[in-house]
N, C-alpha and C. Protein backbone atom coordinates (compact mmCIF):
# COMPACT_ATOMS: atom_id res chain seq x y z
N UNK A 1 28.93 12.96 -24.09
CA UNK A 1 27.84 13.21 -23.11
C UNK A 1 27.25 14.59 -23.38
N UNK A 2 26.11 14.57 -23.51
CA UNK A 2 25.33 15.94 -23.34
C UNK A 2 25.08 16.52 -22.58
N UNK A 3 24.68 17.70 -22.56
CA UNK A 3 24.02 18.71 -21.48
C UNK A 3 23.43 19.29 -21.56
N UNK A 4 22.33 19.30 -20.92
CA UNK A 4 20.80 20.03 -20.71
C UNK A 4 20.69 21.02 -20.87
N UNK A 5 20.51 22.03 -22.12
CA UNK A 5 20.15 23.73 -21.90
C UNK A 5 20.09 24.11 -20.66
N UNK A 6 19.64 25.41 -20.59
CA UNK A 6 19.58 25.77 -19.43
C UNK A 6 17.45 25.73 -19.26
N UNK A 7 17.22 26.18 -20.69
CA UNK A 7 16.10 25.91 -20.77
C UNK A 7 15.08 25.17 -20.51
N UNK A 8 15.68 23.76 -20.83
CA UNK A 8 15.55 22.52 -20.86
C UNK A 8 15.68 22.16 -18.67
N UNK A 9 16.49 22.44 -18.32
CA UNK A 9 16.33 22.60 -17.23
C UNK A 9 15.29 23.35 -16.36
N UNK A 10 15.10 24.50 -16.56
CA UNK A 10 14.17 24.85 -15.84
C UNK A 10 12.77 24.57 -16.01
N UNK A 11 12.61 23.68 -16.58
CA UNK A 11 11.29 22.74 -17.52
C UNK A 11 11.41 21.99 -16.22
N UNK A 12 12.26 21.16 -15.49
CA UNK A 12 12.05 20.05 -15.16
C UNK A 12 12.66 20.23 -13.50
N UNK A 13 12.41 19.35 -12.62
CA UNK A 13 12.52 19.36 -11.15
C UNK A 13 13.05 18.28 -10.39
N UNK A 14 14.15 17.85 -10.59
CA UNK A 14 14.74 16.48 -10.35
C UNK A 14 14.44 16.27 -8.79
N UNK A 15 13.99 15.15 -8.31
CA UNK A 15 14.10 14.71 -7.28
C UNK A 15 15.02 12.91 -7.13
N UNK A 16 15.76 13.47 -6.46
CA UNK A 16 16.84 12.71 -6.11
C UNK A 16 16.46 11.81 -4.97
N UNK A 17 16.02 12.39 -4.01
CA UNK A 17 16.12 12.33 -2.42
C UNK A 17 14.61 11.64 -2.37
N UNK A 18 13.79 11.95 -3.17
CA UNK A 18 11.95 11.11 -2.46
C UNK A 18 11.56 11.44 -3.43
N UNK A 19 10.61 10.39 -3.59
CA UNK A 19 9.57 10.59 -4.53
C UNK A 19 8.38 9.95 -3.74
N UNK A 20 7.24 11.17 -4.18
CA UNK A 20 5.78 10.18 -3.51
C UNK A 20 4.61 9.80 -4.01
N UNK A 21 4.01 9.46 -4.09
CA UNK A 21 2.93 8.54 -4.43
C UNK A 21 1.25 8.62 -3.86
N UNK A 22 0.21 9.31 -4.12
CA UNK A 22 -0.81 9.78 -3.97
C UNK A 22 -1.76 8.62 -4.28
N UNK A 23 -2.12 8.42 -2.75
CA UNK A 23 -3.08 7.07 -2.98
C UNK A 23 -4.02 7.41 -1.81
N UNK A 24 -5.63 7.30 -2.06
CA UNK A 24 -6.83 7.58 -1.59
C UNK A 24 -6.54 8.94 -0.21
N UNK A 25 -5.80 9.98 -1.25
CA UNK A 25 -5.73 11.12 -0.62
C UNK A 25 -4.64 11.44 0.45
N UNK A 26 -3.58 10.21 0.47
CA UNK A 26 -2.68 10.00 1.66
C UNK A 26 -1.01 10.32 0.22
N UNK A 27 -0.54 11.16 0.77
CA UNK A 27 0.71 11.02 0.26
C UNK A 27 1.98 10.30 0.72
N UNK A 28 2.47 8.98 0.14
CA UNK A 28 3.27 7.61 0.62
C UNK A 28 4.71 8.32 -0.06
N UNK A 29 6.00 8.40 0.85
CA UNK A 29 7.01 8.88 0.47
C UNK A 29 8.19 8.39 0.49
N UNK A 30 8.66 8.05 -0.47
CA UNK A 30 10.03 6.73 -0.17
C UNK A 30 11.17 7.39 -0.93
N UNK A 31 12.50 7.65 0.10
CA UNK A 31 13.82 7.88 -0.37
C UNK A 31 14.54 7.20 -1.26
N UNK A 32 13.94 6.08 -1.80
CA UNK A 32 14.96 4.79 -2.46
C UNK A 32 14.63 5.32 -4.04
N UNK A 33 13.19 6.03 -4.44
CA UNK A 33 13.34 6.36 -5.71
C UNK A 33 14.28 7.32 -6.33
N UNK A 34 14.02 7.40 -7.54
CA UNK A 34 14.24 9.04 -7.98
C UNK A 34 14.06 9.04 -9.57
N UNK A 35 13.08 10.27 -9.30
CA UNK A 35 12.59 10.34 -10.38
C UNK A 35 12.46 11.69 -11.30
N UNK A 36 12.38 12.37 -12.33
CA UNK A 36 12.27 13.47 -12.83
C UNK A 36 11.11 13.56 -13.76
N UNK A 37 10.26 14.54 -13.20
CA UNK A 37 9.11 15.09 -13.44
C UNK A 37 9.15 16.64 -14.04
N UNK A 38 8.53 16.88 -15.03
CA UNK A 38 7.92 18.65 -15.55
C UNK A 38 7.44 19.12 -14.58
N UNK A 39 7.98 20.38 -14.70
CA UNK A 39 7.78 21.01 -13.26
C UNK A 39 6.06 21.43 -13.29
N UNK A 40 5.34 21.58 -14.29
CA UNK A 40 3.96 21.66 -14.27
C UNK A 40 3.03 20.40 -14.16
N UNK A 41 3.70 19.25 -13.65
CA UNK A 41 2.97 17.71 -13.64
C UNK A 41 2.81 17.54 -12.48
N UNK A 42 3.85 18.64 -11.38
CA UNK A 42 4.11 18.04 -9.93
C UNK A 42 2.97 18.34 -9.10
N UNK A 43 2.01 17.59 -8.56
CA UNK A 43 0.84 17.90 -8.25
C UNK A 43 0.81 19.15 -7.12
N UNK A 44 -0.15 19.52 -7.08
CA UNK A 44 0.33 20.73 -5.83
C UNK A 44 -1.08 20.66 -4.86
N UNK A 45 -0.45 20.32 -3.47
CA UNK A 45 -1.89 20.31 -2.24
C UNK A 45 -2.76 21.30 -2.22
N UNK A 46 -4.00 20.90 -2.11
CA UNK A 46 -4.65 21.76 -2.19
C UNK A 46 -5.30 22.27 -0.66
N UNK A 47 -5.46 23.14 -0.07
CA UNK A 47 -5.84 23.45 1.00
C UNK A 47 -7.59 22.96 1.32
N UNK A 48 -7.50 22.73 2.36
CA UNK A 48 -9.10 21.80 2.64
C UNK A 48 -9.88 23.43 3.06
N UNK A 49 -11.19 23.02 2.29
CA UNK A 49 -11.64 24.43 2.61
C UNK A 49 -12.98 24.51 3.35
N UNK A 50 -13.05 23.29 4.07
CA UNK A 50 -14.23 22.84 5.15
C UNK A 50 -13.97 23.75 6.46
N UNK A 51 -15.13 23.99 7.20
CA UNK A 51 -15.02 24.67 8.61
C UNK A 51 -14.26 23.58 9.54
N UNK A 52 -13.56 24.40 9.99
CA UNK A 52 -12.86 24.03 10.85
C UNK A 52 -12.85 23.23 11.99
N UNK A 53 -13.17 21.97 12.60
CA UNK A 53 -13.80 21.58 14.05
C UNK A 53 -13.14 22.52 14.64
N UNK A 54 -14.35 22.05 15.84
CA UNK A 54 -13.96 22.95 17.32
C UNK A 54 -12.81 22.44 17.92
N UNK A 55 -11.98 23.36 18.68
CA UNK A 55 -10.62 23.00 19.02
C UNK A 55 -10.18 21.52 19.44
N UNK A 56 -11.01 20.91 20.54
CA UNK A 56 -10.71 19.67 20.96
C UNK A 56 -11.45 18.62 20.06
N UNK A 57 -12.18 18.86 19.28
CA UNK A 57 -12.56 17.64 18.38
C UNK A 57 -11.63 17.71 17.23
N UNK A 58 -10.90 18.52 17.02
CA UNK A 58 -9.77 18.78 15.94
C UNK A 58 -8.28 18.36 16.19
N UNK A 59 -8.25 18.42 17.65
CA UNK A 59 -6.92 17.68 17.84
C UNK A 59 -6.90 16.38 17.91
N UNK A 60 -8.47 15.37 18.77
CA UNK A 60 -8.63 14.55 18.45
C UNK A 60 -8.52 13.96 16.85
N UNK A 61 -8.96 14.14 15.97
CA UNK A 61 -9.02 13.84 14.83
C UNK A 61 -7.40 13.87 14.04
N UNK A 62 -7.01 14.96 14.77
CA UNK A 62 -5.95 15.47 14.15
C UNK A 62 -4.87 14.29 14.40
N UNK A 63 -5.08 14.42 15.73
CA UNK A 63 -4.14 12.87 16.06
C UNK A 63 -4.12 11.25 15.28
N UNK A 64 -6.21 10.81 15.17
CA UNK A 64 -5.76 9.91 14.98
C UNK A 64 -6.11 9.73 13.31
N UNK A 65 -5.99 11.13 12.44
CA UNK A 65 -5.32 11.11 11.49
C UNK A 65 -4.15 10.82 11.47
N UNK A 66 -2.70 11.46 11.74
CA UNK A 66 -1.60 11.18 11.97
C UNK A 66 -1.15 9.98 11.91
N UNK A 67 -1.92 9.38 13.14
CA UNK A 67 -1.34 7.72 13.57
C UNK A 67 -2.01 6.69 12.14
N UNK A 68 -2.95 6.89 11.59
CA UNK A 68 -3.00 6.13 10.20
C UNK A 68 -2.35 6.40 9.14
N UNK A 69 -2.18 8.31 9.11
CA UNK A 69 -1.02 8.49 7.79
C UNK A 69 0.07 7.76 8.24
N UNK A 70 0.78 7.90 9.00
CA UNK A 70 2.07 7.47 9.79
C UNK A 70 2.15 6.13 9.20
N UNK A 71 0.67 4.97 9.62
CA UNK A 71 1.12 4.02 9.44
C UNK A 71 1.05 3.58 8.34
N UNK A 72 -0.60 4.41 7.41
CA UNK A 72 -0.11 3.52 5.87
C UNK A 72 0.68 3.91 5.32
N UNK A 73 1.38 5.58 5.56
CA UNK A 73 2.68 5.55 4.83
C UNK A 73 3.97 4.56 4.81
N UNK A 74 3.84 3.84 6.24
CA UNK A 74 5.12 2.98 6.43
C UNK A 74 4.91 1.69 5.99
N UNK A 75 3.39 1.28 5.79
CA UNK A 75 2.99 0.33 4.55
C UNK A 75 3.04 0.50 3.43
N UNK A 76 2.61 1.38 2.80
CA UNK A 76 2.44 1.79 1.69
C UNK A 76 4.10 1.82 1.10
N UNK A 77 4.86 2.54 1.75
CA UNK A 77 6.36 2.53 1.02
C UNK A 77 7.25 1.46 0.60
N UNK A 78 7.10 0.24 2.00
CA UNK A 78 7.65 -0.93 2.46
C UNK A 78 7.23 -1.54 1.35
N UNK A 79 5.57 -1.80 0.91
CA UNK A 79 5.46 -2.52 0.08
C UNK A 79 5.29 -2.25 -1.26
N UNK A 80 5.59 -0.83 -2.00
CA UNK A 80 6.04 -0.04 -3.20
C UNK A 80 7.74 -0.82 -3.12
N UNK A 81 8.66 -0.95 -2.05
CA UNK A 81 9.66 -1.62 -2.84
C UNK A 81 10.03 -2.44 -3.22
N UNK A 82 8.93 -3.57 -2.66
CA UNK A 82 8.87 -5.11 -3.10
C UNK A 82 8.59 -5.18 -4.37
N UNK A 83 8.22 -3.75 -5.72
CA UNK A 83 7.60 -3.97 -6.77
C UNK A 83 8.47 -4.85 -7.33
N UNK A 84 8.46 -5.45 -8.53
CA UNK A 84 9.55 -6.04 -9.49
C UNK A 84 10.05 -7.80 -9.05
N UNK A 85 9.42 -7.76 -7.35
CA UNK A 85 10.56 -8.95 -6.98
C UNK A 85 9.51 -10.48 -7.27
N UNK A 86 10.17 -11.01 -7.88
CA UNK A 86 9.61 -12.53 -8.57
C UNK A 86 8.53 -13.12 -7.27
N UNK A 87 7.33 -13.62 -8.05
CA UNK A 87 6.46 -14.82 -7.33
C UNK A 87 7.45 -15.97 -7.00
N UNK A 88 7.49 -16.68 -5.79
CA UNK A 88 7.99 -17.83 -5.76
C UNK A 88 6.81 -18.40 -5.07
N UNK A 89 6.33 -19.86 -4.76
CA UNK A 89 5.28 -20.43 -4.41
C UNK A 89 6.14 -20.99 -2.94
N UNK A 90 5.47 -20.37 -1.48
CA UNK A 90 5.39 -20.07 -0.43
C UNK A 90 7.09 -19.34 -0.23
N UNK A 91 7.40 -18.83 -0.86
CA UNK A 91 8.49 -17.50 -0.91
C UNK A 91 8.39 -16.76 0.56
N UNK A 92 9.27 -16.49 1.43
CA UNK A 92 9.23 -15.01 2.43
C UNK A 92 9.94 -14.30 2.51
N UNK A 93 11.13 -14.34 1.14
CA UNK A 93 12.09 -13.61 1.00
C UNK A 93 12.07 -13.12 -0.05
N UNK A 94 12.40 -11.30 -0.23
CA UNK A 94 13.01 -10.78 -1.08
C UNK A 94 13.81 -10.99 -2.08
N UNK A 95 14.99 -11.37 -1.74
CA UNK A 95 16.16 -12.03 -2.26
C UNK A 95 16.04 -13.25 -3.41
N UNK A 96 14.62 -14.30 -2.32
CA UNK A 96 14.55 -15.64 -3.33
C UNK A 96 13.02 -15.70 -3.90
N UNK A 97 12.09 -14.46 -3.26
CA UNK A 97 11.08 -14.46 -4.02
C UNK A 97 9.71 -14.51 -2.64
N UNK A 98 8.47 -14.39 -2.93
CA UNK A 98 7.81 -14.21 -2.35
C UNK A 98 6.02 -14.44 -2.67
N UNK A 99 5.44 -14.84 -2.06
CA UNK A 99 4.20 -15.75 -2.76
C UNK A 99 3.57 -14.08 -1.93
N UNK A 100 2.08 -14.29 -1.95
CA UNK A 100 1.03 -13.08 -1.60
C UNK A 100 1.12 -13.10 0.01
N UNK A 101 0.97 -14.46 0.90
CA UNK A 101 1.22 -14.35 1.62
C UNK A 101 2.45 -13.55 2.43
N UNK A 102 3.48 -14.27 1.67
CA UNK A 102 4.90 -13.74 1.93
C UNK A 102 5.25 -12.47 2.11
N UNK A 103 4.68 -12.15 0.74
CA UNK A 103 4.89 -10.30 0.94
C UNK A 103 4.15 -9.98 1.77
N UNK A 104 2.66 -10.03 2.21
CA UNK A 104 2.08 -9.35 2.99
C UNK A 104 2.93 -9.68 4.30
N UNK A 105 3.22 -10.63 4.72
CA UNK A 105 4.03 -11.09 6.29
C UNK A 105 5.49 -10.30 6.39
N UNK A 106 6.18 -10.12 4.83
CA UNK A 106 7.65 -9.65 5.10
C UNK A 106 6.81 -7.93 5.52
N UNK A 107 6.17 -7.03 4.35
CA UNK A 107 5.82 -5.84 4.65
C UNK A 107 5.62 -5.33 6.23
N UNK A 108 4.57 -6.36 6.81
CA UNK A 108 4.15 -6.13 7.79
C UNK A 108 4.91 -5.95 9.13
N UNK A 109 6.00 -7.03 8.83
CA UNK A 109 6.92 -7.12 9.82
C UNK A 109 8.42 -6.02 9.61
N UNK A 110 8.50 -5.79 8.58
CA UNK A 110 9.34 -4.52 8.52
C UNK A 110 9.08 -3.13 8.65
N UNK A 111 8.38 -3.10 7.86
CA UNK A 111 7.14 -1.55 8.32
C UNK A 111 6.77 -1.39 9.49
N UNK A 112 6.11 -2.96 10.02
CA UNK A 112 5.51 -2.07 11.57
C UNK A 112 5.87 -2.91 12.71
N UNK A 113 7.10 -4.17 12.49
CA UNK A 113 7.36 -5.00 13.79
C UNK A 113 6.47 -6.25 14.26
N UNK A 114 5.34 -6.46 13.23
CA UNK A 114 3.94 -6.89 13.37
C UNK A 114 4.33 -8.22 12.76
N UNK A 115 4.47 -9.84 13.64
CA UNK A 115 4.09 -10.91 13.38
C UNK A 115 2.44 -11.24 12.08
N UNK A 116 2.44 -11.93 11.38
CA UNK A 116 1.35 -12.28 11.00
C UNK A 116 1.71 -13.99 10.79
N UNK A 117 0.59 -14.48 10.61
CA UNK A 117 0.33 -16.22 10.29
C UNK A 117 0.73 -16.16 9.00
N UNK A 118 1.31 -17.20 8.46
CA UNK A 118 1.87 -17.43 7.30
C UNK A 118 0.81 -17.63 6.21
N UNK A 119 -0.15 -18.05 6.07
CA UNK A 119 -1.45 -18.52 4.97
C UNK A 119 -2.27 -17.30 4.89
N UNK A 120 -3.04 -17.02 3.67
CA UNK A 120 -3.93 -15.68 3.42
C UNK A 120 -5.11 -16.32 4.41
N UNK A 121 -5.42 -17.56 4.50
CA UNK A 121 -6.34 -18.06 5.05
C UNK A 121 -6.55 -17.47 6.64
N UNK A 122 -4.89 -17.94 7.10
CA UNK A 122 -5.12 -17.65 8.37
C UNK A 122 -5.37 -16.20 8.93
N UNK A 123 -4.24 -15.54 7.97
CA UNK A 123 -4.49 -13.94 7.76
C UNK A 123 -6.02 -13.53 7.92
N UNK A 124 -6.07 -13.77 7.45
CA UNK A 124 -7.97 -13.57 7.18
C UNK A 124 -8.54 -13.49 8.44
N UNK A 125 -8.18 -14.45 8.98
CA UNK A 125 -9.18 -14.39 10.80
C UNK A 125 -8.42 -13.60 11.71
N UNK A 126 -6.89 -12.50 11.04
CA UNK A 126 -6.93 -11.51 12.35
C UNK A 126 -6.79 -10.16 11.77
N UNK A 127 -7.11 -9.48 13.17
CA UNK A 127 -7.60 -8.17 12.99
C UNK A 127 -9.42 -8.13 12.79
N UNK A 128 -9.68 -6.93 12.56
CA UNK A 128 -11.03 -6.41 12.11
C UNK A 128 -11.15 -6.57 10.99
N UNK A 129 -12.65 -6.87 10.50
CA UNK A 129 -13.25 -7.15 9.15
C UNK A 129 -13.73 -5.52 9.13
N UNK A 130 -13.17 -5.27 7.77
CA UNK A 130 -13.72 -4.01 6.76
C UNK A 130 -14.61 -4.03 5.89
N UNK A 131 -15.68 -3.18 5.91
CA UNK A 131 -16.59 -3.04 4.77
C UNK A 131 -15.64 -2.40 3.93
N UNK A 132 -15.85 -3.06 2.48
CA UNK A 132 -15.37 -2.73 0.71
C UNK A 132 -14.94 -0.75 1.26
N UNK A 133 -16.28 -0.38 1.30
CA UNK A 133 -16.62 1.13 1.19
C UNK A 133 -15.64 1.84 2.26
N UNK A 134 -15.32 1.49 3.32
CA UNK A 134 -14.52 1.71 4.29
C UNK A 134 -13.26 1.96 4.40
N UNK A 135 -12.30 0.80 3.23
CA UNK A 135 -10.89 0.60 3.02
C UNK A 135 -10.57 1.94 3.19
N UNK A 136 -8.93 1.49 4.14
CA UNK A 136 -8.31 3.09 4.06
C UNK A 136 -7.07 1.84 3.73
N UNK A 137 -5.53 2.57 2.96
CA UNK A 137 -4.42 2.41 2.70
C UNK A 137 -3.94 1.08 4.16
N UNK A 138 -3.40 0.47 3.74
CA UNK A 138 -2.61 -1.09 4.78
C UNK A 138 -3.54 -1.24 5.33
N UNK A 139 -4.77 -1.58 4.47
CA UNK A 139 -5.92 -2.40 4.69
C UNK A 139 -5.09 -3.47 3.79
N UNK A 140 -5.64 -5.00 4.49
CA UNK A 140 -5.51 -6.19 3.41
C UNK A 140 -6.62 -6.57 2.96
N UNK A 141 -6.37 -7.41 1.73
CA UNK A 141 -7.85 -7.68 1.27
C UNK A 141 -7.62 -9.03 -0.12
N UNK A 142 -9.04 -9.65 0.75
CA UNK A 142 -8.17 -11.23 0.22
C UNK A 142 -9.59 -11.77 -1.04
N UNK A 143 -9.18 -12.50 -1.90
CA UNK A 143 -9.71 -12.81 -2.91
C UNK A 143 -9.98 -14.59 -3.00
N UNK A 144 -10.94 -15.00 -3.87
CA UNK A 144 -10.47 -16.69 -3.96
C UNK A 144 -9.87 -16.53 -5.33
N UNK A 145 -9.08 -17.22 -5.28
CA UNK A 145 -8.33 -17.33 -6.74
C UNK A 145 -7.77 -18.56 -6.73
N UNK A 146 -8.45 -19.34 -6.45
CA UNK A 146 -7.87 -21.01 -6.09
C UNK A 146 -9.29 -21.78 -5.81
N UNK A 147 -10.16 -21.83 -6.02
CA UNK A 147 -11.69 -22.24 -5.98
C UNK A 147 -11.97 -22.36 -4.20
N UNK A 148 -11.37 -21.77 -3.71
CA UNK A 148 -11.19 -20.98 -1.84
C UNK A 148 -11.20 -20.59 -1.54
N UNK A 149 -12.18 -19.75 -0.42
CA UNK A 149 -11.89 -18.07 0.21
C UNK A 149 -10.63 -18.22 0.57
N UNK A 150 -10.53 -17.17 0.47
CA UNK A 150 -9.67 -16.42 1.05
C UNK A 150 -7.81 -17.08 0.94
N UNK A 151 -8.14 -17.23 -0.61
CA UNK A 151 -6.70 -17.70 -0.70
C UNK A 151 -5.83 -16.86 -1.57
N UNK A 152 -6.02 -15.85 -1.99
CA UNK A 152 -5.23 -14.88 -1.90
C UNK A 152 -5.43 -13.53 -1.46
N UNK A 153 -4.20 -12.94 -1.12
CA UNK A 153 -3.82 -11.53 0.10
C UNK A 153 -3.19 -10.89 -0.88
N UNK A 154 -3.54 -9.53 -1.04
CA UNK A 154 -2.97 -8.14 -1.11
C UNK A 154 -2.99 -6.83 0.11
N UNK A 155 -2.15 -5.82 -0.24
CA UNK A 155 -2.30 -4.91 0.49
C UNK A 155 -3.07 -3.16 0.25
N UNK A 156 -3.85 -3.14 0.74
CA UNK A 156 -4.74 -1.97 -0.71
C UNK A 156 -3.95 -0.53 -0.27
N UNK A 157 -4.09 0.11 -1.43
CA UNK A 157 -2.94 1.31 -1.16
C UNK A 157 -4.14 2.64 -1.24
N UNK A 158 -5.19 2.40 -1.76
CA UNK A 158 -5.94 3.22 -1.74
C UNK A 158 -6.20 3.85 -3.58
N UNK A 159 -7.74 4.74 -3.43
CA UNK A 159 -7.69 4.71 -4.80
C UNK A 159 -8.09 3.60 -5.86
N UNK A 160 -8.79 2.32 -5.49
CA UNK A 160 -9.06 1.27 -5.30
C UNK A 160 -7.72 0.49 -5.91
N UNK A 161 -6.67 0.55 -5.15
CA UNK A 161 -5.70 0.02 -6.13
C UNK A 161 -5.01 -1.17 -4.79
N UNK A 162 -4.41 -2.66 -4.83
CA UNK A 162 -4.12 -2.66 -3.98
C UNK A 162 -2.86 -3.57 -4.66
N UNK A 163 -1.84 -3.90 -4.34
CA UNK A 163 -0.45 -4.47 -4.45
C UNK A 163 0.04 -5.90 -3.56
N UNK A 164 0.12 -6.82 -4.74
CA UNK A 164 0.23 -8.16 -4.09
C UNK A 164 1.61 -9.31 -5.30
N UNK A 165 1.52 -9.91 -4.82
CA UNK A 165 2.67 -10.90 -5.39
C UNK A 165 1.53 -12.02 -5.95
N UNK A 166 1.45 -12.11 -7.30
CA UNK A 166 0.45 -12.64 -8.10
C UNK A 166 0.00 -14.18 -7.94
N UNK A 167 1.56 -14.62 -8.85
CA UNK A 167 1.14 -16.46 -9.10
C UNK A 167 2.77 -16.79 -9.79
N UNK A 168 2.75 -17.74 -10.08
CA UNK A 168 3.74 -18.34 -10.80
C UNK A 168 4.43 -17.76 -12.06
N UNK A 169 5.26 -17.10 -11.97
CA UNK A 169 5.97 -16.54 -13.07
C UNK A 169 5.70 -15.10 -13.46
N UNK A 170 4.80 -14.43 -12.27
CA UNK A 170 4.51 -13.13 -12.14
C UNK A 170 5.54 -12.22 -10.99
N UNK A 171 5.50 -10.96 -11.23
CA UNK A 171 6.25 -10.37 -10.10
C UNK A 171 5.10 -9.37 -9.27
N UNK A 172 5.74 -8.96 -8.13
CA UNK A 172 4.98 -8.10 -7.08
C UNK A 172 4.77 -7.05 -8.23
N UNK A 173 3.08 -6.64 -8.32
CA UNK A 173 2.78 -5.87 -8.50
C UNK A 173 1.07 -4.78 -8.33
N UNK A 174 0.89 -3.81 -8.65
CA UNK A 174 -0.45 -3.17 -8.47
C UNK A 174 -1.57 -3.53 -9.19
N UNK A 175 -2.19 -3.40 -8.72
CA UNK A 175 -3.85 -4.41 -9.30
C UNK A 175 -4.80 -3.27 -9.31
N UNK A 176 -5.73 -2.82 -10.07
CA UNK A 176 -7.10 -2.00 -9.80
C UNK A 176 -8.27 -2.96 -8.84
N UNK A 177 -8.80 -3.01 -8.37
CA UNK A 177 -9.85 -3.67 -7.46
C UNK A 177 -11.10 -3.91 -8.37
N UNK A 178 -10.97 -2.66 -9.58
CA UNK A 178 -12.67 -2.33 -9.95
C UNK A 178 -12.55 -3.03 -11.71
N UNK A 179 -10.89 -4.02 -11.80
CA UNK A 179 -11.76 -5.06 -12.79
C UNK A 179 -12.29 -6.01 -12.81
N UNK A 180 -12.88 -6.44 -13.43
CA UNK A 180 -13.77 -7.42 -13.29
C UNK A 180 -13.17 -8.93 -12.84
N UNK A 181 -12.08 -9.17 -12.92
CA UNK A 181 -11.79 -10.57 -12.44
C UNK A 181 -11.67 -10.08 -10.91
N UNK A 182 -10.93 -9.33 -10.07
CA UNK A 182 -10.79 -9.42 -9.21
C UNK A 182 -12.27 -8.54 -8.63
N UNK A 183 -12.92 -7.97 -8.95
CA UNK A 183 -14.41 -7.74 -8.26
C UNK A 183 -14.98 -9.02 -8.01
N UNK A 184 -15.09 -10.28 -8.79
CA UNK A 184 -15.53 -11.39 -9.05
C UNK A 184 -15.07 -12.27 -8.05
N UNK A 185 -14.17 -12.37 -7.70
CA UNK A 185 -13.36 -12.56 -6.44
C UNK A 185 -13.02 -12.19 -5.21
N UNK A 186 -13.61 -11.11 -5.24
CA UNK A 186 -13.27 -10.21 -3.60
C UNK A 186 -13.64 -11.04 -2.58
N UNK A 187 -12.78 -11.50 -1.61
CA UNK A 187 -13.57 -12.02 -0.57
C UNK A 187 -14.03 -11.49 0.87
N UNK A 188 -12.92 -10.44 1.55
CA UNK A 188 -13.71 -9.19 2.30
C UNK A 188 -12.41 -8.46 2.51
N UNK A 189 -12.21 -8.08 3.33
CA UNK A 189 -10.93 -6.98 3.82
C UNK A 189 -10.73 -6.98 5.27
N UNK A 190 -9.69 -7.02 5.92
CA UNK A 190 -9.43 -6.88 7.14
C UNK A 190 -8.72 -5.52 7.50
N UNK A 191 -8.58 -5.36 8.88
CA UNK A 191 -7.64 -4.47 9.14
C UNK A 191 -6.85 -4.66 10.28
N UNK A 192 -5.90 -4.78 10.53
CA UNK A 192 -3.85 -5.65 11.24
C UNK A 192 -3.90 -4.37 12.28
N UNK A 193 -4.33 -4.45 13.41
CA UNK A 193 -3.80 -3.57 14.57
C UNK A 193 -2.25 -4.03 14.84
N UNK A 194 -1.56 -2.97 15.67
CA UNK A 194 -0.24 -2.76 15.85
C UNK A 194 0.29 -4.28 16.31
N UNK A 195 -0.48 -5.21 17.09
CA UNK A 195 -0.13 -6.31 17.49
C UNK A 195 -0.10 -7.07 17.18
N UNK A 196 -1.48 -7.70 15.81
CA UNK A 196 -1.80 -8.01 15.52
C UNK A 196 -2.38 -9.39 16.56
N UNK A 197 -2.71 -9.36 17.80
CA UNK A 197 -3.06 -10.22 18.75
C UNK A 197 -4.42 -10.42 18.66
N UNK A 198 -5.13 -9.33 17.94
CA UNK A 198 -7.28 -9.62 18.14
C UNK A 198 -7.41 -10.64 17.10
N UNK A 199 -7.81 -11.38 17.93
CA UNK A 199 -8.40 -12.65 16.97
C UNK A 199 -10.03 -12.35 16.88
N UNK A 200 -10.60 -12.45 15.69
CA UNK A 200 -11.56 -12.69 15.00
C UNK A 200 -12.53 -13.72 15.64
């Protein structure tokens, strides 16, 4: 077994404990990784250098910033660990596999306690409809990929990137939005309040 200079060490910044993930400006942070990065790769925040709102329009904001980081982080992580796990065709388990629907229904309900309808279809008619331009992170957003609206569901992470459980013999994974098969396909985007009770 070898061992790392000392040199060689101070090159690098092990994180054991979290690693996070920078998606449409929201940083998503999950304990289950770990990963080792050059210590000059590790991105570093940059301070916002806009005027300041006035006190009470700033706490407003401030808040219901919070309550969306809060929540797409607890989307965003939930469904970063489903990466790797096999398509099965109507799947809702981890363990034995999981269709687009599936994952979006297991995420939803572990992350945030939130029932959803089993079909992308039905998915589709709850919550609020999102304009494209609008998407923020645990937005869903459904495609035809079956000569049908709205028959397949992902979850967009932001960055136009969004993460879904494919097809047959594919595993959960991240998609760009802005190639051309799935632009070709977009069918609109919703957005899953805490209850998911507003029907469309």
């Amino acid at each position: 077994m070898t061992t790392r200079s000392a040199a060689t060490t101070n090159r690098y910044r092990r994180h054991l404990a979290k690693a996070c993930v920078l998606a449409a400006g929201f940083w998503f942070c999950s304990t289950a990784w770990s990963i080792e990065l050059p210590i000059q790769q590790i991105p570093q925040i940059q301070q916002s250098q806009q005027d300041p709102l006035p006190p009470g329009k700033a706490t407003i904001a401030l808040a219901k910033l919070h309550d969306i980081t809060n929540r797409a982080s607890e989307l965003a992580v939930q469904a970063l660990s489903m990466l790797g796990i096999n398509y099965r065709y109507g799947g809702t388990s981890p363990e034995t596999g999981l269709d687009c629907s599936g994952l979006v229904r297991y995420v939803f309900k572990e992350a945030l306690g939130t029932d959803l309808p089993r079909t992308s279809a039905e998915i589709s008619r709850v919550g609020e409809k999102v304009d494209k331009v609008d998407l923020r992170p645990g937005d869903l957003v459904f495609y035809n990929t079956l000569r049908r609206g709205f028959s397949h569901v992902g979850i967009y992470l932001g960055d136009s990137k969004f993460i879904h459980s494919p097809s047959a013999g594919g595993q959960v994974r991240i998609e760009d939005m802005d190639v051309a098969y799935w632009k070709k396909r977009f069918n609109g985007a919703r957005r899953i309040s805490a209850t998911a009770e507003d029907q469309q």
